[in-house]
PDB file of N, CA and C in Angstrom:
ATOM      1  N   UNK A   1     -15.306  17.185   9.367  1.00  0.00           N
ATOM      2  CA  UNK A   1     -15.249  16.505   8.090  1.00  0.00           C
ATOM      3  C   UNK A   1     -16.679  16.262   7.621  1.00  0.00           C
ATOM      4  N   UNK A   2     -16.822  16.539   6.312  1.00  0.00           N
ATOM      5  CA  UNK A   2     -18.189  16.257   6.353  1.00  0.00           C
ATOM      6  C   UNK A   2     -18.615  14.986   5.782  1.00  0.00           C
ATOM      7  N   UNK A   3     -19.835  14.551   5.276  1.00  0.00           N
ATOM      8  CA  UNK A   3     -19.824  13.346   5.011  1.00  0.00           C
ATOM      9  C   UNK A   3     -19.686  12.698   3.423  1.00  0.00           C
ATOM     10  N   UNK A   4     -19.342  13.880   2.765  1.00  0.00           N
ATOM     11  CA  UNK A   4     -18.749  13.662   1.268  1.00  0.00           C
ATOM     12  C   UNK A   4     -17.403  13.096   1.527  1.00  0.00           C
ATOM     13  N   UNK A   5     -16.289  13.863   2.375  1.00  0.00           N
ATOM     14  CA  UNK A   5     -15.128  13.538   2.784  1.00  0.00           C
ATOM     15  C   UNK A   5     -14.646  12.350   3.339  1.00  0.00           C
ATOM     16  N   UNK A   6     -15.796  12.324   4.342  1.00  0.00           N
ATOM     17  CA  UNK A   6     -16.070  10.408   4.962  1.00  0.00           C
ATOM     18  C   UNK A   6     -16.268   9.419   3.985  1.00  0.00           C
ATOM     19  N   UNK A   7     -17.162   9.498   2.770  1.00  0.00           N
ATOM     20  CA  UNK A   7     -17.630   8.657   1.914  1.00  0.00           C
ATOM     21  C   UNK A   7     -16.088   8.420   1.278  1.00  0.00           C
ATOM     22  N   UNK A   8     -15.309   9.291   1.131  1.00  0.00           N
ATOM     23  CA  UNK A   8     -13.889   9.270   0.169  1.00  0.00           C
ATOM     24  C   UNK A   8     -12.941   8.498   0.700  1.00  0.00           C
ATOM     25  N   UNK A   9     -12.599   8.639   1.922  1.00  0.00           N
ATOM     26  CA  UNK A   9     -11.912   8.178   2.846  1.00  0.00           C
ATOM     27  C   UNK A   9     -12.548   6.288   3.342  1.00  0.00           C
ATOM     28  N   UNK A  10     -13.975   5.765   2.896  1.00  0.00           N
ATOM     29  CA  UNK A  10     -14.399   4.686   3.080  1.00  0.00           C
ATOM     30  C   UNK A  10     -13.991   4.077   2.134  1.00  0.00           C
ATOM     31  N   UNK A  11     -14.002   4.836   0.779  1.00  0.00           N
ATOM     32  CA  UNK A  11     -14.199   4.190  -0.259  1.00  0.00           C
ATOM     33  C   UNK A  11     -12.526   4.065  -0.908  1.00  0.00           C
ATOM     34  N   UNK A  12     -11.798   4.647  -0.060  1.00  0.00           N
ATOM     35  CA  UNK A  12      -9.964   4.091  -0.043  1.00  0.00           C
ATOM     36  C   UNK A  12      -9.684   4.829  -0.705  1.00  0.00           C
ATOM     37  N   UNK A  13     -10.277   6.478  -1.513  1.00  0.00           N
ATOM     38  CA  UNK A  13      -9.809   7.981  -2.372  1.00  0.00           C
ATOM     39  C   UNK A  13      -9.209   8.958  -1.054  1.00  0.00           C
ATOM     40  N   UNK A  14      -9.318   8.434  -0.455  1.00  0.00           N
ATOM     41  CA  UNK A  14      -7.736   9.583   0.655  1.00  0.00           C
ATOM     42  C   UNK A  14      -6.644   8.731   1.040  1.00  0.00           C
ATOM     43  N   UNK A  15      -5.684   8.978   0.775  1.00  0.00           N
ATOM     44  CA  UNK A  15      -4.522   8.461   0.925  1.00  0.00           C
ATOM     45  C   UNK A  15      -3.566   8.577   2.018  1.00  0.00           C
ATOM     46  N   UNK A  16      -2.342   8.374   2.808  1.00  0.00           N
ATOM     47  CA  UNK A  16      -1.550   8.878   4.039  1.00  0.00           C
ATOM     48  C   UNK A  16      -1.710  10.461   3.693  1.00  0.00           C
ATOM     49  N   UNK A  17      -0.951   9.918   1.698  1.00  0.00           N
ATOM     50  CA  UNK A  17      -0.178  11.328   1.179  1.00  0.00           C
ATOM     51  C   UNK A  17      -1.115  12.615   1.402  1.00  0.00           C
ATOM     52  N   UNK A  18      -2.270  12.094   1.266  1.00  0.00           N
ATOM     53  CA  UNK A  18      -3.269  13.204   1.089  1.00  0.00           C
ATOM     54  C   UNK A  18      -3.523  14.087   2.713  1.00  0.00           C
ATOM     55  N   UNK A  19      -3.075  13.107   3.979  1.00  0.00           N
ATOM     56  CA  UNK A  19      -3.411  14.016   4.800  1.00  0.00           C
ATOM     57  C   UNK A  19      -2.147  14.081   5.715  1.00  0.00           C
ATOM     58  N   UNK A  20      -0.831  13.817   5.079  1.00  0.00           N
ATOM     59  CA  UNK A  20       0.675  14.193   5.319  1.00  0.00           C
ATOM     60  C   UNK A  20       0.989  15.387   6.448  1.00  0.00           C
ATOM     61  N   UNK A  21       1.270  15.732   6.683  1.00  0.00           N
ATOM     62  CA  UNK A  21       1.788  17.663   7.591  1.00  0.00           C
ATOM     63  C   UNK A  21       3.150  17.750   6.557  1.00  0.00           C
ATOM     64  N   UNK A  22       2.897  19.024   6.070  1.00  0.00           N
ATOM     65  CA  UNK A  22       4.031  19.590   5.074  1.00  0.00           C
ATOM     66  C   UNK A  22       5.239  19.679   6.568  1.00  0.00           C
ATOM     67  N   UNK A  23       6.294  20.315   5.923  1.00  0.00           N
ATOM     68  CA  UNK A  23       7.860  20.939   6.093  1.00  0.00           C
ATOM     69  C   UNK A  23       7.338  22.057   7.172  1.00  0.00           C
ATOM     70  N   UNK A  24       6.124  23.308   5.645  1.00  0.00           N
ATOM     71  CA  UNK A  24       6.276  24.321   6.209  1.00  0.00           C
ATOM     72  C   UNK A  24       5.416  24.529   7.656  1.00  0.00           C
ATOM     73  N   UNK A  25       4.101  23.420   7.623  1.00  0.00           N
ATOM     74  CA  UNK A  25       3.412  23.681   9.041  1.00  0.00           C
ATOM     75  C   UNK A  25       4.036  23.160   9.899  1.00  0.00           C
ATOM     76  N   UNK A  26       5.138  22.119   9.951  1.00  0.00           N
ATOM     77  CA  UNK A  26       6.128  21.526  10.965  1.00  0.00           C
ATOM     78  C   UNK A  26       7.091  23.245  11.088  1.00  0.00           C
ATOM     79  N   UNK A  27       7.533  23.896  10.707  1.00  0.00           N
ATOM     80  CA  UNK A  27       8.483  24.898  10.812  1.00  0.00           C
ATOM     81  C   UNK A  27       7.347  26.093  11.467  1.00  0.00           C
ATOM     82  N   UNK A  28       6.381  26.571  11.108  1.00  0.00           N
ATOM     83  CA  UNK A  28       5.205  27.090  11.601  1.00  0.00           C
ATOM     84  C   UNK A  28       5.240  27.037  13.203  1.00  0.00           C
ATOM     85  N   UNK A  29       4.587  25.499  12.908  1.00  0.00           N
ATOM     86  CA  UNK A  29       4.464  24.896  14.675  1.00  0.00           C
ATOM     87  C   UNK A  29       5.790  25.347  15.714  1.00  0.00           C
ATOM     88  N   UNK A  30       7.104  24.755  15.432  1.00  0.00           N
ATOM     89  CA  UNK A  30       7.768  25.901  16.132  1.00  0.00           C
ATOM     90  C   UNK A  30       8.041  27.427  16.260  1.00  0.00           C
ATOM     91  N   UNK A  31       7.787  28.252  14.826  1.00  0.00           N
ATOM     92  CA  UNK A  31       7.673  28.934  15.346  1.00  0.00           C
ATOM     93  C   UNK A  31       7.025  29.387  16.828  1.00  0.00           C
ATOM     94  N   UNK A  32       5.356  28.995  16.621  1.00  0.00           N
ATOM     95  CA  UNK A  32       4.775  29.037  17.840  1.00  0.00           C
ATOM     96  C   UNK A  32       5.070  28.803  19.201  1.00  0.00           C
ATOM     97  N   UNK A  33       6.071  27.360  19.054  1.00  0.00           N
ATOM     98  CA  UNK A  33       6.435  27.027  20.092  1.00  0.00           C
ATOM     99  C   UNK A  33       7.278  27.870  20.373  1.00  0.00           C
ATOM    100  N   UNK A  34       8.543  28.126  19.956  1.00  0.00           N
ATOM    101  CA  UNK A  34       9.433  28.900  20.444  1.00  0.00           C
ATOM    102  C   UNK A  34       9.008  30.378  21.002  1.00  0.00           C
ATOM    103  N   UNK A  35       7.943  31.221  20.304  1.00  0.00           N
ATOM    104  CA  UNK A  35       7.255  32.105  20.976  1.00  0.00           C
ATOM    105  C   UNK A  35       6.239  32.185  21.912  1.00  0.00           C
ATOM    106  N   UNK A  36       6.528  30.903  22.195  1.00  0.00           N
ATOM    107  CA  UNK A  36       5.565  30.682  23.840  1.00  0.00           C
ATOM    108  C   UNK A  36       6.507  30.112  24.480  1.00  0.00           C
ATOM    109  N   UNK A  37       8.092  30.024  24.288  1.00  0.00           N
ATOM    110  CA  UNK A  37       9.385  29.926  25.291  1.00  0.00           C
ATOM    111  C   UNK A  37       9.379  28.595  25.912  1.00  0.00           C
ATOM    112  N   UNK A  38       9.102  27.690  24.713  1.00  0.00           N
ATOM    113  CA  UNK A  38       9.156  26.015  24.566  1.00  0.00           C
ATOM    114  C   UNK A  38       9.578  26.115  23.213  1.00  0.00           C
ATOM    115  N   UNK A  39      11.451  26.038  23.730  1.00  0.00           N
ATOM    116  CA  UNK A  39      12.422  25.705  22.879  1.00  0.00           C
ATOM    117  C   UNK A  39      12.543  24.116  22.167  1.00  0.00           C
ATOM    118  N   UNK A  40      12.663  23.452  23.095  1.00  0.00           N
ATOM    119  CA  UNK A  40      12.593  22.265  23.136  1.00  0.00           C
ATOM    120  C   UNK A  40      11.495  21.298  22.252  1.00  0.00           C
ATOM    121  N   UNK A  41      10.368  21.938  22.155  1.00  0.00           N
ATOM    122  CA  UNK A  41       9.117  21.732  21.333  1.00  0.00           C
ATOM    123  C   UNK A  41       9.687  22.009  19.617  1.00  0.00           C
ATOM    124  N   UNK A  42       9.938  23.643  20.120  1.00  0.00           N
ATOM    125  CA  UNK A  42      10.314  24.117  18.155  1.00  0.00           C
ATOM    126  C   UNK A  42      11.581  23.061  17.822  1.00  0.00           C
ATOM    127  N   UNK A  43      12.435  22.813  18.590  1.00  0.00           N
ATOM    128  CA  UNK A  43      13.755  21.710  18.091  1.00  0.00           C
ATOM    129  C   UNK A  43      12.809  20.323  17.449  1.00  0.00           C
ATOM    130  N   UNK A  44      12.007  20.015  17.910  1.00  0.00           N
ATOM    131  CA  UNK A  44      11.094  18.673  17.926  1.00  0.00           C
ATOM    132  C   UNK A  44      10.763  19.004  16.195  1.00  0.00           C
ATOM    133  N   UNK A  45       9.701  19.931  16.338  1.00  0.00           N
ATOM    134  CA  UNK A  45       8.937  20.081  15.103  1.00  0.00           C
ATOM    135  C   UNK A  45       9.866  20.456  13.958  1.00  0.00           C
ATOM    136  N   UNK A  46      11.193  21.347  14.088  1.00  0.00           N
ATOM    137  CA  UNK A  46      12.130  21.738  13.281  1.00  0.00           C
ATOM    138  C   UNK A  46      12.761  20.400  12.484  1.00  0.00           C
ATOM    139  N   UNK A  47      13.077  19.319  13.966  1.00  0.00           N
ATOM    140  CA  UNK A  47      13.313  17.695  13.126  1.00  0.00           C
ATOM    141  C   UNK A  47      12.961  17.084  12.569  1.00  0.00           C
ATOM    142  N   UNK A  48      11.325  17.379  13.027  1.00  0.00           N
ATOM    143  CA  UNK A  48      10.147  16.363  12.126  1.00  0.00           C
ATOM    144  C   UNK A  48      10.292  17.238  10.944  1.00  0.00           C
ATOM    145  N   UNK A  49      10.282  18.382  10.888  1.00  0.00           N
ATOM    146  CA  UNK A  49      10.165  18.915   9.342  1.00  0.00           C
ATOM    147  C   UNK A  49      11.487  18.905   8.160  1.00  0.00           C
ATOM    148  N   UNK A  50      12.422  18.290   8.883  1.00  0.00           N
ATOM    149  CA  UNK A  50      13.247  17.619   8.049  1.00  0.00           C
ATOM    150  C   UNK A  50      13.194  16.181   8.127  1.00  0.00           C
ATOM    151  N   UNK A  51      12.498  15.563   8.676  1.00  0.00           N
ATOM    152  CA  UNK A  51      12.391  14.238   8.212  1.00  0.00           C
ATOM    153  C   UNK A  51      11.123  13.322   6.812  1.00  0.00           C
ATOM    154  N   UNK A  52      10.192  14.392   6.881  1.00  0.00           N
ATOM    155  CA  UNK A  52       8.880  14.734   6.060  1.00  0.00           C
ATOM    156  C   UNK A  52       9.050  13.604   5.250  1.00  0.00           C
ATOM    157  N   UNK A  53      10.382  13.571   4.022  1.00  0.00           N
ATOM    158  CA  UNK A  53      10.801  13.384   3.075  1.00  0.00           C
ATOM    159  C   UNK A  53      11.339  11.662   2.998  1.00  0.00           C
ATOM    160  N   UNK A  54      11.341  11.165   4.439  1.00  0.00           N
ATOM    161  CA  UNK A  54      12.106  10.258   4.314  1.00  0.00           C
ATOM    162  C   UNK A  54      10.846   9.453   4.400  1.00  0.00           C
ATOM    163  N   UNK A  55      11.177   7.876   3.733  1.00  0.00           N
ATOM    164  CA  UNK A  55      10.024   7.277   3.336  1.00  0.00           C
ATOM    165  C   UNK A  55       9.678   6.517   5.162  1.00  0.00           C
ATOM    166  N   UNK A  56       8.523   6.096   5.210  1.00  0.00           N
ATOM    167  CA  UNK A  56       8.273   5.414   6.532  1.00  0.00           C
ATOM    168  C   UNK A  56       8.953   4.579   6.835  1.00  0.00           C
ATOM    169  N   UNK A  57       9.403   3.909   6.156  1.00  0.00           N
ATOM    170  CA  UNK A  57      10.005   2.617   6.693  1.00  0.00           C
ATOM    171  C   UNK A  57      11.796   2.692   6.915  1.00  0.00           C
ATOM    172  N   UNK A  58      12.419   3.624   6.324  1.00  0.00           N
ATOM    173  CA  UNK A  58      13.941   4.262   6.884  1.00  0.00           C
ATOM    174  C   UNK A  58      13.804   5.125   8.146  1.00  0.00           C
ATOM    175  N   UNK A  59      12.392   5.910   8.554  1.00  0.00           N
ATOM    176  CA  UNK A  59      12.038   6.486   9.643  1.00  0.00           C
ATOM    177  C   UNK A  59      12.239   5.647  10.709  1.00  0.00           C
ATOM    178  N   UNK A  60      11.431   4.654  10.467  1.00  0.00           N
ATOM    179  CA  UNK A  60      11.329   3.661  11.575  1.00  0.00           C
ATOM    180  C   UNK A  60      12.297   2.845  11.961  1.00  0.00           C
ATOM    181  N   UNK A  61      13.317   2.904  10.761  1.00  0.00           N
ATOM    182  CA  UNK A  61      14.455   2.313  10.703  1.00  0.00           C
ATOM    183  C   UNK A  61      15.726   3.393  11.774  1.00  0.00           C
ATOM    184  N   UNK A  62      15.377   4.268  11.595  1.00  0.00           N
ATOM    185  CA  UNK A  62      16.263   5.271  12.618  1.00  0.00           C
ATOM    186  C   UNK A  62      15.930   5.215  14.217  1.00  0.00           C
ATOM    187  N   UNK A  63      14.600   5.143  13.725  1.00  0.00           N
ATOM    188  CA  UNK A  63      13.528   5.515  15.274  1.00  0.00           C
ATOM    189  C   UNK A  63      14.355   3.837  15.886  1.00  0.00           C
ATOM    190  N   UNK A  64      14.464   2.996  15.213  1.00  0.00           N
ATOM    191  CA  UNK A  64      14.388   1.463  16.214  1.00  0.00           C
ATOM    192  C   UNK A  64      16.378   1.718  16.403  1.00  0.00           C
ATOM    193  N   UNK A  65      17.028   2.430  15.623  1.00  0.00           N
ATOM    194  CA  UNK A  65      18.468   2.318  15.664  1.00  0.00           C
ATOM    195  C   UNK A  65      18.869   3.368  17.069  1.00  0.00           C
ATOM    196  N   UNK A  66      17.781   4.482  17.360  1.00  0.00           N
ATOM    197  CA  UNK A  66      17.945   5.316  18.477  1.00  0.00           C
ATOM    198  C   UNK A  66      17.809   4.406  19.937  1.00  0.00           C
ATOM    199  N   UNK A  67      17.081   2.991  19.866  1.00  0.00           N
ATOM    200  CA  UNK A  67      16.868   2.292  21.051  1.00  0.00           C
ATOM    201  C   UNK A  67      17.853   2.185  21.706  1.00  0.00           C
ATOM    202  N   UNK A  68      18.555   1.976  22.907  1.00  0.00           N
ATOM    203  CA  UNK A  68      19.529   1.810  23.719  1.00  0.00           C
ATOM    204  C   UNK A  68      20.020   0.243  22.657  1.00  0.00           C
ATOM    205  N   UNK A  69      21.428  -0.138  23.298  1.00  0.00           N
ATOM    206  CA  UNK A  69      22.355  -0.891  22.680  1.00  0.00           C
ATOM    207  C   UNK A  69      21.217  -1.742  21.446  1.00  0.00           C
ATOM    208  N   UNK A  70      20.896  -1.133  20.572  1.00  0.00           N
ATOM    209  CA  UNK A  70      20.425  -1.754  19.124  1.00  0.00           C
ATOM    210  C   UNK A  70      21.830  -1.455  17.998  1.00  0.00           C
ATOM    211  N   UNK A  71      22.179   0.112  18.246  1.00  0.00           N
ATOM    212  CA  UNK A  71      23.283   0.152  16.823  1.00  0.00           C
ATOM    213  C   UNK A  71      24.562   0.073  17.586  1.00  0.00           C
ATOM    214  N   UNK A  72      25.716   0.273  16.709  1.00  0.00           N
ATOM    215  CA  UNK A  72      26.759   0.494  17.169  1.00  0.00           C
ATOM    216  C   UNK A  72      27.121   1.688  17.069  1.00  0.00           C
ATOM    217  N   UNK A  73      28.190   2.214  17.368  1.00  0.00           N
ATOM    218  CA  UNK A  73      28.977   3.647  17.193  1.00  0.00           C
ATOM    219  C   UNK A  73      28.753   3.776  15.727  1.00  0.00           C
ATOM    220  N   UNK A  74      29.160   3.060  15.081  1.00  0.00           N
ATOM    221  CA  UNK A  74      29.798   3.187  13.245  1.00  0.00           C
ATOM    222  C   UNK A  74      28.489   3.040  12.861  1.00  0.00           C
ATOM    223  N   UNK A  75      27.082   2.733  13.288  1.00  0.00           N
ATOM    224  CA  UNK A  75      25.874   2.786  12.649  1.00  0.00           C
ATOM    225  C   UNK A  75      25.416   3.704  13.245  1.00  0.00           C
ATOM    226  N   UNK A  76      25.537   4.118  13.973  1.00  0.00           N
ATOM    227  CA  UNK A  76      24.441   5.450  14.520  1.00  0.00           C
ATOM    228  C   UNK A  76      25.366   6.934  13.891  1.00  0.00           C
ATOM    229  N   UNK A  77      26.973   6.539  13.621  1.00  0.00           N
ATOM    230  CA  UNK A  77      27.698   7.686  12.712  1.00  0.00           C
ATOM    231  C   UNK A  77      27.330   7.815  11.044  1.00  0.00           C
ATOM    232  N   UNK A  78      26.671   6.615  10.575  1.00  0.00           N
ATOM    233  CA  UNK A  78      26.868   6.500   9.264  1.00  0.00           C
ATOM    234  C   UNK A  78      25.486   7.058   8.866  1.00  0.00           C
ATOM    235  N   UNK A  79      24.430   6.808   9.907  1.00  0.00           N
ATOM    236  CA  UNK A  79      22.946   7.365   9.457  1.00  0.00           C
ATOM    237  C   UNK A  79      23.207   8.809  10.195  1.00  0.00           C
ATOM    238  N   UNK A  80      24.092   9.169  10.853  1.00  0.00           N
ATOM    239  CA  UNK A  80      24.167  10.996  10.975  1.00  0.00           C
ATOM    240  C   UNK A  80      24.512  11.465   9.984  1.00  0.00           C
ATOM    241  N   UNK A  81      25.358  10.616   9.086  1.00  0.00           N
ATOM    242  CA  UNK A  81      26.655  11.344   7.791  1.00  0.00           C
ATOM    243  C   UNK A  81      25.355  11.314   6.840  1.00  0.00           C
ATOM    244  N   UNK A  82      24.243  10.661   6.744  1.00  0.00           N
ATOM    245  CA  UNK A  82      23.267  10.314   5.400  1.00  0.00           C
ATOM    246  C   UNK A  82      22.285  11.450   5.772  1.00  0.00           C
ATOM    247  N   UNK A  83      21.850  11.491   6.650  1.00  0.00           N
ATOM    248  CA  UNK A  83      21.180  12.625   6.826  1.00  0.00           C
ATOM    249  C   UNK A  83      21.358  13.868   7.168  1.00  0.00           C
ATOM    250  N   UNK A  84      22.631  13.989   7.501  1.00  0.00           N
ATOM    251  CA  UNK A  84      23.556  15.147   7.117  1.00  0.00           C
ATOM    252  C   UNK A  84      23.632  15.653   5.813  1.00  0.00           C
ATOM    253  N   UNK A  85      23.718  14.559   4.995  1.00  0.00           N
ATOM    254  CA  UNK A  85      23.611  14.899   3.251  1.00  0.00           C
ATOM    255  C   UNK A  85      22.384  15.104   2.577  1.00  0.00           C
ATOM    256  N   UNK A  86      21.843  14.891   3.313  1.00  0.00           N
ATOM    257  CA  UNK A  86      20.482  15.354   2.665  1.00  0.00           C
ATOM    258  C   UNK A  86      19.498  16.246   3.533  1.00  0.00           C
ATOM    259  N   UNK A  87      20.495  17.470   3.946  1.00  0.00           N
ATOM    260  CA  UNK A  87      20.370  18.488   4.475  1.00  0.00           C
ATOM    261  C   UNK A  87      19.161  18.202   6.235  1.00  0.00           C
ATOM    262  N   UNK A  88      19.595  16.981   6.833  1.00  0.00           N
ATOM    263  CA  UNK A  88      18.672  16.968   7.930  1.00  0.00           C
ATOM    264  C   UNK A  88      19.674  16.742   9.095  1.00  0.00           C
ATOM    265  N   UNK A  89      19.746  18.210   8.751  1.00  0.00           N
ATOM    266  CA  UNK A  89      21.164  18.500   9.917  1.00  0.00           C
ATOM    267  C   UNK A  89      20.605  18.723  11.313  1.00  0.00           C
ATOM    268  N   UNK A  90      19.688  19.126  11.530  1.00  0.00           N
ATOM    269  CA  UNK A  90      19.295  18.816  13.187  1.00  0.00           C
ATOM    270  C   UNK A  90      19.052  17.543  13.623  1.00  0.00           C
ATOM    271  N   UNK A  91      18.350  16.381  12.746  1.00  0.00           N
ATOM    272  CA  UNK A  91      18.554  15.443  12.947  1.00  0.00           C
ATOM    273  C   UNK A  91      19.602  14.527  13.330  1.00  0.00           C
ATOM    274  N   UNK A  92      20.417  15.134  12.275  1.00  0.00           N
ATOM    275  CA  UNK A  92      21.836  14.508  12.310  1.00  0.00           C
ATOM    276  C   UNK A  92      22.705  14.463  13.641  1.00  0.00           C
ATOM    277  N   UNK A  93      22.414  15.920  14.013  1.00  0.00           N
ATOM    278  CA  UNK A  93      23.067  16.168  15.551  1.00  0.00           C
ATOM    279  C   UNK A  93      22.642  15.537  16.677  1.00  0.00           C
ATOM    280  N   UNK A  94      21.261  15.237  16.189  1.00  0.00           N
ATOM    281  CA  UNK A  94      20.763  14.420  17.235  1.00  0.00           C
ATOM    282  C   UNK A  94      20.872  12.995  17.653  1.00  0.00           C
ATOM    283  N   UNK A  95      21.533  12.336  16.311  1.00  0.00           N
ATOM    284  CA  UNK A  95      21.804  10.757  16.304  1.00  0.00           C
ATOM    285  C   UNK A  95      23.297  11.012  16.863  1.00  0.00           C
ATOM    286  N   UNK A  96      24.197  12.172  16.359  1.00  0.00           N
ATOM    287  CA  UNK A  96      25.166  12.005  16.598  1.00  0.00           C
ATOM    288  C   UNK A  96      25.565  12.030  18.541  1.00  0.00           C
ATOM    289  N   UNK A  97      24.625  12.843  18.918  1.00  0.00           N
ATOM    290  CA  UNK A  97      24.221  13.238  20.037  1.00  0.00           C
ATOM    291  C   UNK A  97      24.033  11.979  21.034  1.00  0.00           C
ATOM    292  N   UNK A  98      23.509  11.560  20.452  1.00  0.00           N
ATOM    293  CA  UNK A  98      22.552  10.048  21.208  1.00  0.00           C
ATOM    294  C   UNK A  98      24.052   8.806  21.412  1.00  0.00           C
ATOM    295  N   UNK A  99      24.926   8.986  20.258  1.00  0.00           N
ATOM    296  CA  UNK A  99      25.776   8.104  20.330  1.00  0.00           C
ATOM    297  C   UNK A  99      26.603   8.337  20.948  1.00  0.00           C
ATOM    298  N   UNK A 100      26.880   9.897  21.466  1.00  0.00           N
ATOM    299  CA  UNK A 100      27.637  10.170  22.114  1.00  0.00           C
ATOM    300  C   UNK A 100      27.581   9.863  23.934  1.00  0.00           C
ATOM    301  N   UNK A 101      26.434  10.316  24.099  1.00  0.00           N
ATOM    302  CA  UNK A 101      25.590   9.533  25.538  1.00  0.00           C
ATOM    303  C   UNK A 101      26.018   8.315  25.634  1.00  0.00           C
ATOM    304  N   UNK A 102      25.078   7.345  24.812  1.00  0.00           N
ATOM    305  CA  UNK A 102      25.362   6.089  24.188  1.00  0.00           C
ATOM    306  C   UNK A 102      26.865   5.739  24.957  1.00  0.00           C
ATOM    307  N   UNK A 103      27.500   5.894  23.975  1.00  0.00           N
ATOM    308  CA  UNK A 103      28.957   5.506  24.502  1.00  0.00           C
ATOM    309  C   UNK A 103      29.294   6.077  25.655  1.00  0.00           C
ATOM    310  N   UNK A 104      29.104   6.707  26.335  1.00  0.00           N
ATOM    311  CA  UNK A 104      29.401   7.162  27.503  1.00  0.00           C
ATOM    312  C   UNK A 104      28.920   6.590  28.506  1.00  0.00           C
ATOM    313  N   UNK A 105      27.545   6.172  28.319  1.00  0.00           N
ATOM    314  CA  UNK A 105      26.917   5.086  29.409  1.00  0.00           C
ATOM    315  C   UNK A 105      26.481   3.676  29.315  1.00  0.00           C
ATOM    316  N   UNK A 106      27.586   3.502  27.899  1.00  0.00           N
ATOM    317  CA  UNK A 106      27.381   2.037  27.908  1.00  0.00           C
ATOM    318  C   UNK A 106      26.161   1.360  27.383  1.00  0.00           C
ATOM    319  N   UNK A 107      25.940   1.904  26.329  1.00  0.00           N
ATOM    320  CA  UNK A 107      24.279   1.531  25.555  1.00  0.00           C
ATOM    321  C   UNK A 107      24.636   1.287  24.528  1.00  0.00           C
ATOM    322  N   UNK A 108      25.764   1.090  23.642  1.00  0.00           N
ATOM    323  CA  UNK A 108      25.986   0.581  22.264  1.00  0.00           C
ATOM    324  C   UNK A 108      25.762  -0.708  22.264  1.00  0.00           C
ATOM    325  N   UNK A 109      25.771  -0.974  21.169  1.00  0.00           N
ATOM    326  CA  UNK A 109      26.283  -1.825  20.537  1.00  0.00           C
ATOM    327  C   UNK A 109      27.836  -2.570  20.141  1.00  0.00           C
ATOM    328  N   UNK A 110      28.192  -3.874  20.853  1.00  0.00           N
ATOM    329  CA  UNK A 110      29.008  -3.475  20.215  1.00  0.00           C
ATOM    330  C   UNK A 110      29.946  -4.498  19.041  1.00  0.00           C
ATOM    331  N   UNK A 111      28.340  -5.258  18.374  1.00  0.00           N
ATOM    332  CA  UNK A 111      29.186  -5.635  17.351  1.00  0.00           C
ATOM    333  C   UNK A 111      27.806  -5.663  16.086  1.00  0.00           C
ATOM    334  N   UNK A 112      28.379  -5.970  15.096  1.00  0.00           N
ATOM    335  CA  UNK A 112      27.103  -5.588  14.307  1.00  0.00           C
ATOM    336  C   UNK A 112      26.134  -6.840  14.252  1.00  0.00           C
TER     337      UNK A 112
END
């Protein structure tokens, strides 16, 4: 970075927005991963690049609902069905995923 860039960034002219990671370098990055046979990596970056869009604070709002017994069944189904609709379908599988564990080993929630 040089020190024009530094001066911008002191003076509060760079923003989160300004140094964000798009969709497409999150979809990129797995590619890579997956062609170095770290599946598991490209699933990661494939999620983050559908989550891009969602504002920080519903992020964090998912991220704290994934904690062991924080949601219930019917809240960890209702934020799969929302981000299902707004096309963040790997995500989606993954909350749905979690609740399914979840209930199986006794980590819900179980009242609201």
């Amino acid at each position: 970075m040089s020190a024009f860039e530094l001066d911008a960034v002191r003076a509060g002219e760079v923003t989160m927005a300004d140094v964000r990671i798009t969709p497409a370098t999150l979809r990129a990055q797995a590619g890579v991963a997956r062609a170095h046979a770290n599946p598991q990596l490209a699933a990661n970056f494939e999620r983050a690049a559908e989550l891009t869009d969602l504002p920080d604070d519903e992020l964090l709002a998912i991220y704290e609902q994934l904690r062991p017994r924080r949601s219930t069944a019917d809240e960890l189904a209702a934020t799969a069905a929302s981000l299902q609709a707004r096309g963040a379908v790997r995500t989606a599988a993954l909350v749905r995923e979690a609740a399914d564990v979840y209930a199986r080993r006794g980590l819900l929630r179980t009242s609201s």
